[in-house]
C-alpha atoms as a PDB file:
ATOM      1  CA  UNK A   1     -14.519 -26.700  -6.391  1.00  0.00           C
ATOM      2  CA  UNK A   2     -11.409 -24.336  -5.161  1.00  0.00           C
ATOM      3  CA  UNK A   3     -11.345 -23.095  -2.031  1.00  0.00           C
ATOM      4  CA  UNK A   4     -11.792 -19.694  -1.348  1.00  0.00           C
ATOM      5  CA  UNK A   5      -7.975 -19.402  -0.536  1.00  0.00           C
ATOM      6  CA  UNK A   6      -7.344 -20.337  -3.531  1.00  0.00           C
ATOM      7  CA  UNK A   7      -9.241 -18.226  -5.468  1.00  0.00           C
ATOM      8  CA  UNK A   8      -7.849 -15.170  -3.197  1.00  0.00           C
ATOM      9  CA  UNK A   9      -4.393 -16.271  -4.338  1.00  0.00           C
ATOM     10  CA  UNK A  10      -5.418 -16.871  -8.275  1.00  0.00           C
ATOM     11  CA  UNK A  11      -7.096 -13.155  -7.594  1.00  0.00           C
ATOM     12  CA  UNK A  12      -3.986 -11.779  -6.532  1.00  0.00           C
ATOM     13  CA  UNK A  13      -1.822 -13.755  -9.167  1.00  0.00           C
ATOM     14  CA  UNK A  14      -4.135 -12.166 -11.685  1.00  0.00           C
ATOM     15  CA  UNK A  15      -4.091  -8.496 -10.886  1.00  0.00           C
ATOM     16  CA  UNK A  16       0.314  -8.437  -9.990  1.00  0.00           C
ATOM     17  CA  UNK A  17       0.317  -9.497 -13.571  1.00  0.00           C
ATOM     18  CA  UNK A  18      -1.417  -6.433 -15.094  1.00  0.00           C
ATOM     19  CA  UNK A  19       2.069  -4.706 -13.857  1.00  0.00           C
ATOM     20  CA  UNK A  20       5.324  -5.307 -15.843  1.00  0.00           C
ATOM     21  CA  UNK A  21       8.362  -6.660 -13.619  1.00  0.00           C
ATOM     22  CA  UNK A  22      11.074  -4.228 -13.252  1.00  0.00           C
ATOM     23  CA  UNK A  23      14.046  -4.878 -14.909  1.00  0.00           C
ATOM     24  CA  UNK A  24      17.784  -5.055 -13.109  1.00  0.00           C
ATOM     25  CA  UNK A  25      18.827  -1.933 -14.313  1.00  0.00           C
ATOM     26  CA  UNK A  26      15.717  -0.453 -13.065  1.00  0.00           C
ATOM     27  CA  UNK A  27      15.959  -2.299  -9.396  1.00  0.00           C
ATOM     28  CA  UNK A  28      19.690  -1.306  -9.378  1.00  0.00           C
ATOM     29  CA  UNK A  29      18.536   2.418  -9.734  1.00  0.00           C
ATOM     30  CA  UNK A  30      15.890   2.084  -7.495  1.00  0.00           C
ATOM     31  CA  UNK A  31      18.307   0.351  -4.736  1.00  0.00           C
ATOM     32  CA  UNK A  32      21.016   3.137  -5.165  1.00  0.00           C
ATOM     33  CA  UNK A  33      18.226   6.170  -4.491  1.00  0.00           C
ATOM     34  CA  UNK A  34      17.055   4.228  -1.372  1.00  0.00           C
ATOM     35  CA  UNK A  35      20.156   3.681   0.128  1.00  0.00           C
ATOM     36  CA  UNK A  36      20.740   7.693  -0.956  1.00  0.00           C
ATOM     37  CA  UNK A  37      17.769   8.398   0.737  1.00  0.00           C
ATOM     38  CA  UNK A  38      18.533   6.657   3.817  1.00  0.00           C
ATOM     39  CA  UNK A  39      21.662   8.337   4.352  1.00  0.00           C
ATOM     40  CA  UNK A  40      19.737  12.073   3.745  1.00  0.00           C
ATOM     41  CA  UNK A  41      17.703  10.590   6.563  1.00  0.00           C
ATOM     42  CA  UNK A  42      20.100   9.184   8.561  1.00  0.00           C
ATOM     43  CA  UNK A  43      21.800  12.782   8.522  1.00  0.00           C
ATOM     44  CA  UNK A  44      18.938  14.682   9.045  1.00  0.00           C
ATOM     45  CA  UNK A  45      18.065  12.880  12.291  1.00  0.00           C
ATOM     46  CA  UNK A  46      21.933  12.914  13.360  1.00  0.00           C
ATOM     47  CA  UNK A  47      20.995  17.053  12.912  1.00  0.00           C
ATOM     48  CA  UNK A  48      18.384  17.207  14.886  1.00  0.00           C
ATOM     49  CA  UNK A  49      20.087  15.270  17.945  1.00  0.00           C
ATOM     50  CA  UNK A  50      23.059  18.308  17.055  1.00  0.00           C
ATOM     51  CA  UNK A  51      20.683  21.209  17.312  1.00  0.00           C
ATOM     52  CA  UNK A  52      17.877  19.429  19.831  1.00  0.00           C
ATOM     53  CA  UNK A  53      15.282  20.309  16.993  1.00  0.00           C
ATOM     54  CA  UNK A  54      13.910  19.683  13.716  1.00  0.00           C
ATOM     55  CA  UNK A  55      16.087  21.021  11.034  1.00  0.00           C
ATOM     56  CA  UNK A  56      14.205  23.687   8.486  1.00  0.00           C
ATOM     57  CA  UNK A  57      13.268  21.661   5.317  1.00  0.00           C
ATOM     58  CA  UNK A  58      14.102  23.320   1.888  1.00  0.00           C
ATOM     59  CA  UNK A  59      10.445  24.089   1.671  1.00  0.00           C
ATOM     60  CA  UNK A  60      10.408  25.762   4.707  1.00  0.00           C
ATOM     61  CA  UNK A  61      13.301  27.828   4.164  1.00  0.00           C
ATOM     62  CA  UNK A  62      12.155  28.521   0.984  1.00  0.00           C
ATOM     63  CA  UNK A  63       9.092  30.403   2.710  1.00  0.00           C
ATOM     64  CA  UNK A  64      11.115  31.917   5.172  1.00  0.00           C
ATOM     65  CA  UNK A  65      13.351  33.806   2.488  1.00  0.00           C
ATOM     66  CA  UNK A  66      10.272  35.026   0.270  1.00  0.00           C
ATOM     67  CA  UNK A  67       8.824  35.939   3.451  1.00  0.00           C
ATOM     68  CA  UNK A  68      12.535  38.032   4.497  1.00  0.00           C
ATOM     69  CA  UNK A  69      12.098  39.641   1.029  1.00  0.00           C
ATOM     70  CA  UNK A  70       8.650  40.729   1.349  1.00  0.00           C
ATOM     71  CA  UNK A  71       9.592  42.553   4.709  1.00  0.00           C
ATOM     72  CA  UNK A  72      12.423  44.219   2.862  1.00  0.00           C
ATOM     73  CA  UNK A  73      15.155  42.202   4.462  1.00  0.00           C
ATOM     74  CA  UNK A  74      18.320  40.625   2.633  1.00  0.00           C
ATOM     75  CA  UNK A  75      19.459  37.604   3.281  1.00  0.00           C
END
């Protein structure tokens, strides 16, 4: 009779192999965004220590424009 480990680990086995492995073009794209997106971050917080606040995100400004325009005011 396996032990209930063991059936944990067969359950787990079973259900990561529904999914399709990526292939090394795929994990080489997916390694190049992260590291982009690590250096966006690592800039953004190097920002923040420059202006001793958050920096606006392009969401944010985004609102703060429309809102400028619906006031009448021109960026």
């Amino acid at each position: 009779m396996p032990s209930p480990t063991t059936d944990l680990v067969r359950s787990y086995l079973k259900e990561i192999g529904r999914y399709p492995l990526l292939t090394p073009e795929q994990e080489i794209t997916n390694a190049r965004a992260l590291q982009q997106m690590m250096a966006i971050e690592e800039q953004r917080l190097s920002l923040a220590l420059e202006l001793n606040r958050q920096p606006i995100t392009i969401r944010n400004s985004q609102l703060i424009i429309a809102q400028a325009f619906i006031r009448g005011l021109e960026y």
